[in-house]
C-alpha atoms as a PDB file:
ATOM      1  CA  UNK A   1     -34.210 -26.627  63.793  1.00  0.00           C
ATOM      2  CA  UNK A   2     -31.849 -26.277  66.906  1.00  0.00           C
ATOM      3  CA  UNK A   3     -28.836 -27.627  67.464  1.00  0.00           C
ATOM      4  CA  UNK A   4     -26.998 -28.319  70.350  1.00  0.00           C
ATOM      5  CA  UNK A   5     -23.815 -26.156  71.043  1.00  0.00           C
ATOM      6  CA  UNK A   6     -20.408 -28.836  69.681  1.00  0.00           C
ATOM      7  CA  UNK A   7     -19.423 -31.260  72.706  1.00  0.00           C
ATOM      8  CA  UNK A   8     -15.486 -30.011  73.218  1.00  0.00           C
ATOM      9  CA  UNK A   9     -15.087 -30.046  77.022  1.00  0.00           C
ATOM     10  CA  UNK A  10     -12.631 -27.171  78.225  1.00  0.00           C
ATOM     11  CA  UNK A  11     -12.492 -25.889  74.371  1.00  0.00           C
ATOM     12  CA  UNK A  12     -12.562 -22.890  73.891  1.00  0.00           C
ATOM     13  CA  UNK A  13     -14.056 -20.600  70.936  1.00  0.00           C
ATOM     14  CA  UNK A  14     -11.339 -18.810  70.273  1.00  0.00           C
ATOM     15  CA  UNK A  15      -8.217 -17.361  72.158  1.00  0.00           C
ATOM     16  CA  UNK A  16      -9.837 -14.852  73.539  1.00  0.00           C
ATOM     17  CA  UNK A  17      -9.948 -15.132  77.625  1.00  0.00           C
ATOM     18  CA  UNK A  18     -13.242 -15.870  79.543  1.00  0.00           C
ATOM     19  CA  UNK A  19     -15.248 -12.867  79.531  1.00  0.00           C
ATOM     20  CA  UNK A  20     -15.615 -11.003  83.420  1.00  0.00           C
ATOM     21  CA  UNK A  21     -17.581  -7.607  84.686  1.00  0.00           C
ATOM     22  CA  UNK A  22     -13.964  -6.018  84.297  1.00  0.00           C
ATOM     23  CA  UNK A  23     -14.174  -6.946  80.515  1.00  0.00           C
ATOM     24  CA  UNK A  24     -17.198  -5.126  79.586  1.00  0.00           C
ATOM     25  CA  UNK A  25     -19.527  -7.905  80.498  1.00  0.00           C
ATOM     26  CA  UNK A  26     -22.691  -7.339  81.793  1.00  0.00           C
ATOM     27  CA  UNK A  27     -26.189  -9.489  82.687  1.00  0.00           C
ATOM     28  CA  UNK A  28     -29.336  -7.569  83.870  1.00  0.00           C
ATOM     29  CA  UNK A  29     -33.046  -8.434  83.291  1.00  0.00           C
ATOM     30  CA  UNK A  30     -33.797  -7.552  80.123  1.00  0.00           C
ATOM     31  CA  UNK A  31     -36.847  -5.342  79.029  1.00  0.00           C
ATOM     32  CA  UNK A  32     -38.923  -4.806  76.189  1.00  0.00           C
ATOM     33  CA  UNK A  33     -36.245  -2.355  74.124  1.00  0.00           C
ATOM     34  CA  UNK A  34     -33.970  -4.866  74.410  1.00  0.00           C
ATOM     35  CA  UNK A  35     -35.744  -7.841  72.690  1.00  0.00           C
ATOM     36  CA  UNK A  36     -34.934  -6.771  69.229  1.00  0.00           C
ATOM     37  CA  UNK A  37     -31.544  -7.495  70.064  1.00  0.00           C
ATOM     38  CA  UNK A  38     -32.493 -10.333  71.481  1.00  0.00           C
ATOM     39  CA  UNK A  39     -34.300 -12.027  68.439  1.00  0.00           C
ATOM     40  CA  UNK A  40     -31.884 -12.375  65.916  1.00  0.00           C
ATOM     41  CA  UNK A  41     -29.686 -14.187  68.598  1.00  0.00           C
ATOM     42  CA  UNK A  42     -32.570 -16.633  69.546  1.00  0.00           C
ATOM     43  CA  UNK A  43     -33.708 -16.837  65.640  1.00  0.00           C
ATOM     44  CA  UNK A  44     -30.023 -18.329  64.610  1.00  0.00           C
ATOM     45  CA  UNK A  45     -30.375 -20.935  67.488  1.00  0.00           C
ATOM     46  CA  UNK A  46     -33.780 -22.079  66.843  1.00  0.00           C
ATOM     47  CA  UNK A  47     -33.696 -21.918  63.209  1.00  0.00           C
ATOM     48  CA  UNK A  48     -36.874 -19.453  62.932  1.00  0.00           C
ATOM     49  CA  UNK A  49     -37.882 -16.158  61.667  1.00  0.00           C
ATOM     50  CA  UNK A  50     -36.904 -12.845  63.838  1.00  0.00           C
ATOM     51  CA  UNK A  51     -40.404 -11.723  63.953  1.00  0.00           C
ATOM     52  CA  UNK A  52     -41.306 -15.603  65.593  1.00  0.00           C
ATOM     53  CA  UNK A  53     -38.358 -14.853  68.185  1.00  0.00           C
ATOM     54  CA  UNK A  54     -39.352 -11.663  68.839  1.00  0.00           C
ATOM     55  CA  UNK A  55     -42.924 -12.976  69.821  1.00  0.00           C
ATOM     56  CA  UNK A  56     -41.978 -15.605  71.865  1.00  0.00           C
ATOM     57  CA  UNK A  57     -39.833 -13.052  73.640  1.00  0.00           C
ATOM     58  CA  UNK A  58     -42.472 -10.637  74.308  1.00  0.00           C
ATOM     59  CA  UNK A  59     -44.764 -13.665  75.528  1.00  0.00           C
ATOM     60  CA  UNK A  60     -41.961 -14.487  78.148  1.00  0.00           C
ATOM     61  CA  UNK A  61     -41.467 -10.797  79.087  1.00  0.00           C
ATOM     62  CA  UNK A  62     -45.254 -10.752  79.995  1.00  0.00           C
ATOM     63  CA  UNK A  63     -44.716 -13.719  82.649  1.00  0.00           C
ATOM     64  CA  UNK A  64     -42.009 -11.900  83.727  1.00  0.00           C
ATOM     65  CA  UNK A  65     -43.661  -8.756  84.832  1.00  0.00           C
ATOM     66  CA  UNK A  66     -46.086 -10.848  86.275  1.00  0.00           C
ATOM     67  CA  UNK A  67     -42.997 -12.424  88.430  1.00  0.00           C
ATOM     68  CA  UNK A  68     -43.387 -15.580  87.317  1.00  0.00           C
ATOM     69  CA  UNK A  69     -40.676 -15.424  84.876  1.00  0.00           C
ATOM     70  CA  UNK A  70     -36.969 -14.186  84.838  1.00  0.00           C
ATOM     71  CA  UNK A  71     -35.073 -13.248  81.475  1.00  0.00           C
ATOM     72  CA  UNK A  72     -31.493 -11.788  81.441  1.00  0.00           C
ATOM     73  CA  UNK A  73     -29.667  -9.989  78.713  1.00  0.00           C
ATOM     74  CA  UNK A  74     -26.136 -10.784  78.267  1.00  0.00           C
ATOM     75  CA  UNK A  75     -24.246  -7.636  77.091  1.00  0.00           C
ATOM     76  CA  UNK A  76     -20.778  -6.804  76.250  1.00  0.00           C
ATOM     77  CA  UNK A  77     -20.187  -3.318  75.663  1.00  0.00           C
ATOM     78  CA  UNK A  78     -23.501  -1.964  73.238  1.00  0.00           C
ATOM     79  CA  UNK A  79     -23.830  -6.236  72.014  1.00  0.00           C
ATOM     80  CA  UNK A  80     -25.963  -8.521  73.040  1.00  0.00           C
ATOM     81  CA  UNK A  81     -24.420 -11.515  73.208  1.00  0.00           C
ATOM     82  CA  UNK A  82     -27.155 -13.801  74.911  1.00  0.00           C
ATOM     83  CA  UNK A  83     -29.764 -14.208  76.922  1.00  0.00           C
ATOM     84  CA  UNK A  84     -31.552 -17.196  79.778  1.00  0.00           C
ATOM     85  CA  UNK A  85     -34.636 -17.510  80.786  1.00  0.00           C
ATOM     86  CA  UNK A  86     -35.849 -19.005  84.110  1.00  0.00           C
ATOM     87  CA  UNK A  87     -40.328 -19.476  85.353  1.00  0.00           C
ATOM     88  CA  UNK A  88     -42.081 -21.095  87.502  1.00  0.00           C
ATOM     89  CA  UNK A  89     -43.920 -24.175  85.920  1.00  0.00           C
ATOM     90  CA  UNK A  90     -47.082 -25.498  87.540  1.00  0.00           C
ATOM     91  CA  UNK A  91     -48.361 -28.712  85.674  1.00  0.00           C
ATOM     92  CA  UNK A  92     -52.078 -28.043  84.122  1.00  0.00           C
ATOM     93  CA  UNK A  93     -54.995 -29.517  85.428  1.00  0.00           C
ATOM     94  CA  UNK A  94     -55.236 -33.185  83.989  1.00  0.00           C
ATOM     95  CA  UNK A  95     -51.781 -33.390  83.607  1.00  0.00           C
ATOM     96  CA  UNK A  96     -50.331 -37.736  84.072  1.00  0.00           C
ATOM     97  CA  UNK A  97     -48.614 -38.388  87.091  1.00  0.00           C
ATOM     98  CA  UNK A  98     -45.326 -38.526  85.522  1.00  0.00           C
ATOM     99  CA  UNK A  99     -45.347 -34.823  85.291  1.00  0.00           C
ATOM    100  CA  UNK A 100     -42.727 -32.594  86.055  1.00  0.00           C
ATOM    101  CA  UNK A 101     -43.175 -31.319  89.237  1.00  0.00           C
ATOM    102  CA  UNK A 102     -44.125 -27.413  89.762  1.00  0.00           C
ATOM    103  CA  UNK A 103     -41.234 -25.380  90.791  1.00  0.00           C
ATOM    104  CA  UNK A 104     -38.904 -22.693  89.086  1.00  0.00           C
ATOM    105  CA  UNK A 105     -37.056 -24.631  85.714  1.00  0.00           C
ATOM    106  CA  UNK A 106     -33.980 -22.357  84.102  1.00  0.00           C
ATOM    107  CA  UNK A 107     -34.228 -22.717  80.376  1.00  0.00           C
ATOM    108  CA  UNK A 108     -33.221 -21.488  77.607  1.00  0.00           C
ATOM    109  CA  UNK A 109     -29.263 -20.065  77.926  1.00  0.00           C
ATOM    110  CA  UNK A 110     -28.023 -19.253  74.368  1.00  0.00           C
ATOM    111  CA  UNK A 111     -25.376 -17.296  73.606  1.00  0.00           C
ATOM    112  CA  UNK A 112     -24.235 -15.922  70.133  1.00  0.00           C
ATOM    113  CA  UNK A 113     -21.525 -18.311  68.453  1.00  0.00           C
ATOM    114  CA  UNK A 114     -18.292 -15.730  68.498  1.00  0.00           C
ATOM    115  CA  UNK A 115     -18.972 -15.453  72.391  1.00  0.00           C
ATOM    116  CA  UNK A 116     -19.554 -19.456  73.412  1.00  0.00           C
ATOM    117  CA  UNK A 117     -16.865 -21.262  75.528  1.00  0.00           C
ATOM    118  CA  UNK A 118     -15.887 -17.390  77.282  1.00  0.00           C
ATOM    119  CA  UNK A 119     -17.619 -18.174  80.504  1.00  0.00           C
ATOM    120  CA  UNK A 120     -20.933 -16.172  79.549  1.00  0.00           C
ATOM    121  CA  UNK A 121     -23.343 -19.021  79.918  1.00  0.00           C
ATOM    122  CA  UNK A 122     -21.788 -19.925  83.262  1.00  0.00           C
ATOM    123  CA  UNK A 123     -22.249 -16.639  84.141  1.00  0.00           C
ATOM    124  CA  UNK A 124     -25.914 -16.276  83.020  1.00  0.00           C
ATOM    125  CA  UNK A 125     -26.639 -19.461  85.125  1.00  0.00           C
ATOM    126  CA  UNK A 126     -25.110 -17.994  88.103  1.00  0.00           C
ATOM    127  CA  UNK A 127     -27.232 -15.371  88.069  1.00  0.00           C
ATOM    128  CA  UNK A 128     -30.669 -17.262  87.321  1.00  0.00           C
ATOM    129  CA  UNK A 129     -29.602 -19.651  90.200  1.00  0.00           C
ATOM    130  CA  UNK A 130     -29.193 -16.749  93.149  1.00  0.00           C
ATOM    131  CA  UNK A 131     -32.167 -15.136  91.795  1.00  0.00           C
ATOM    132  CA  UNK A 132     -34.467 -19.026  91.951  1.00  0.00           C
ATOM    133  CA  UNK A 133     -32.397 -19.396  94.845  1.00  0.00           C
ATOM    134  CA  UNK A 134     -33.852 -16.264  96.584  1.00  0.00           C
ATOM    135  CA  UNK A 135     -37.295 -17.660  96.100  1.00  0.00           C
ATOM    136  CA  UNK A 136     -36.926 -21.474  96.606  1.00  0.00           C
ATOM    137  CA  UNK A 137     -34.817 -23.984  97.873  1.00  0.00           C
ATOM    138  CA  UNK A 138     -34.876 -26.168  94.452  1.00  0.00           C
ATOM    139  CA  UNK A 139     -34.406 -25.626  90.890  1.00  0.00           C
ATOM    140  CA  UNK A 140     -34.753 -27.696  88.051  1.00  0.00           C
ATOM    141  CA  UNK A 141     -34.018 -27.793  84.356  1.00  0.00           C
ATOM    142  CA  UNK A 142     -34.390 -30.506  81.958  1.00  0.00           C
ATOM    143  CA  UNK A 143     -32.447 -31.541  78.182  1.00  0.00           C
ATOM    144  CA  UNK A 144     -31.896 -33.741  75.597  1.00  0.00           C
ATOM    145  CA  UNK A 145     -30.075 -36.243  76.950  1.00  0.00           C
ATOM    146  CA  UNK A 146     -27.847 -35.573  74.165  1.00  0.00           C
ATOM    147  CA  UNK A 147     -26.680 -32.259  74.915  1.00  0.00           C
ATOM    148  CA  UNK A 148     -23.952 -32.646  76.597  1.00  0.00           C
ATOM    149  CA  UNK A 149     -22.902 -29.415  76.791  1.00  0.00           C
ATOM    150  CA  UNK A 150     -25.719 -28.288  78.996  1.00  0.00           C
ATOM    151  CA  UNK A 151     -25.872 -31.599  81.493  1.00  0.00           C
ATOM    152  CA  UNK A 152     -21.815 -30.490  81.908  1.00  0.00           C
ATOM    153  CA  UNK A 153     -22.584 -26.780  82.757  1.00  0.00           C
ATOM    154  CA  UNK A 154     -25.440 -27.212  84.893  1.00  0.00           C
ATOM    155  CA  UNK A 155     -23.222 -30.573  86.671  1.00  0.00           C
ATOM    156  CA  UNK A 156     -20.874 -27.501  88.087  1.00  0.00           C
ATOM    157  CA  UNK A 157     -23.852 -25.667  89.631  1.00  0.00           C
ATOM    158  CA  UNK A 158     -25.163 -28.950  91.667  1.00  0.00           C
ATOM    159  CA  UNK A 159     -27.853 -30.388  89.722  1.00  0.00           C
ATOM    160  CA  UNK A 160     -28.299 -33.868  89.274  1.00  0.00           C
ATOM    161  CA  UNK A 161     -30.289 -36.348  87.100  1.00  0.00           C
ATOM    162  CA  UNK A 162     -33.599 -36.610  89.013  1.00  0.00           C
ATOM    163  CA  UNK A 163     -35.903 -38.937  86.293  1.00  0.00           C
ATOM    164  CA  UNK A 164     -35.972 -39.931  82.747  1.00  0.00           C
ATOM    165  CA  UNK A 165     -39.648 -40.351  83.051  1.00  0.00           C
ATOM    166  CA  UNK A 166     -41.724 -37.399  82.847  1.00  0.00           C
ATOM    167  CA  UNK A 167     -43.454 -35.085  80.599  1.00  0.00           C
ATOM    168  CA  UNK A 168     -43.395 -31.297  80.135  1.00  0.00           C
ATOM    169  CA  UNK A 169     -46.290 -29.566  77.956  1.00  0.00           C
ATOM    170  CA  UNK A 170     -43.418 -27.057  76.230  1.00  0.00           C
ATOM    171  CA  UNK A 171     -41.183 -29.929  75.574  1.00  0.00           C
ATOM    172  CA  UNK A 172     -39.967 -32.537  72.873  1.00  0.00           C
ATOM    173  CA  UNK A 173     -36.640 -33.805  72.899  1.00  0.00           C
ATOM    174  CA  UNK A 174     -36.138 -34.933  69.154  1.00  0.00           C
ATOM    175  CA  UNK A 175     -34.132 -37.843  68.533  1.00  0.00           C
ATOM    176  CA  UNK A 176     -32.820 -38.378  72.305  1.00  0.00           C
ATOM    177  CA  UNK A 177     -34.638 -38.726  75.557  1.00  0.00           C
ATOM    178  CA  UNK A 178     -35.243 -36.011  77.836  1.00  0.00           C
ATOM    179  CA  UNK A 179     -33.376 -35.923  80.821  1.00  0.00           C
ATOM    180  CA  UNK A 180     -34.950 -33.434  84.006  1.00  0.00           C
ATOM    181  CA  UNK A 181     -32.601 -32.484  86.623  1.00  0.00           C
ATOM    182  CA  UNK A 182     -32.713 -31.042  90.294  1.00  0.00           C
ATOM    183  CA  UNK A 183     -30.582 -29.024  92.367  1.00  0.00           C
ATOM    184  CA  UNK A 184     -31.043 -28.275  96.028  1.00  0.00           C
ATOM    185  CA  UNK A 185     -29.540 -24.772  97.378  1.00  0.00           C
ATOM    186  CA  UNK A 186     -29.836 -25.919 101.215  1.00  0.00           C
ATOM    187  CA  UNK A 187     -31.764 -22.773 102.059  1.00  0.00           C
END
């Protein structure tokens, strides 16, 4: 089971500085010879087998090379430290009316434990944003109203609370309320 990242706002990890390009640091898409690095990372965070993460990445890599997907590898030096994912949703036929709206949605920023709280998620959602925002005006993302941590980070890129009251097909938000979010780039 998954657990949200500990609610400590402007803690820090460890004393190590926030992580930069001039440290080593490094996003790029990722491709397939990097999703065994990948897994274990996303395995730890989700509380599954490698082998399940390692599907699920290859799955997403697919959409991807279709360009309907985006997924970036954090790296520092030869590590992986984490990865983010960003698609395009479009709501299936039949779907209620409360459903999210088709668009691009960033999900999925994770970053290994030793390496939280250095900037790298920022960083990864930086990226995903100028790379949505080079194909859309908006961008959405949604979370457990409970995780905190997320609603902060993506509060200091623009988004806001857009409803409370919709459904996605790929999500649950176990024991809290989902919470889906906009942000508008003024394109």
């Amino acid at each position: 089971m998954s657990e949200f990242a500990e609610y400590a706002p402007g803690a820090r990890s460890s004393e190590e500085p926030p992580l930069t390009g001039t440290d080593g640091l490094r996003l790029r898409p990722a491709s397939a010879v990097d999703l065994p690095r990948l897994a274990p990372i996303a395995a730890a965070r989700e509380g599954i087998a490698p082998e399940r993460a390692l599907e699920g990445f290859e799955t997403f890599l697919a959409e991807a090379d279709a360009g309907r997907a985006l997924l970036l590898l954090a790296e520092l030096g030869a590590e992986a430290i984490g990865f983010a994912k960003a698609s395009y949703f479009t709501p299936p036929p039949g779907s209620p009316a409360n459903v999210a709206p088709e668009g691009w949605y960033l999900s999925g920023v994770v970053v290994s434990p030793r390496h939280r709280r250095r900037g790298v998620g920022a960083a990864l959602t930086a990226a995903r944003l100028e790379w949505i925002d080079a194909r859309s005006p908006r961008a959405y993302y949604f979370a457990n109203a409970r995780n905190r941590v997320s609603i902060d980070l993506h509060e200091g890129f623009g988004f806001v609370e857009a409803t409370r009251d919709f459904v996605h097909p790929r999500a649950t938000f176990e024991g809290g309320v989902g919470v889906l979010f906009v942000r508008e780039s003024g394109l």
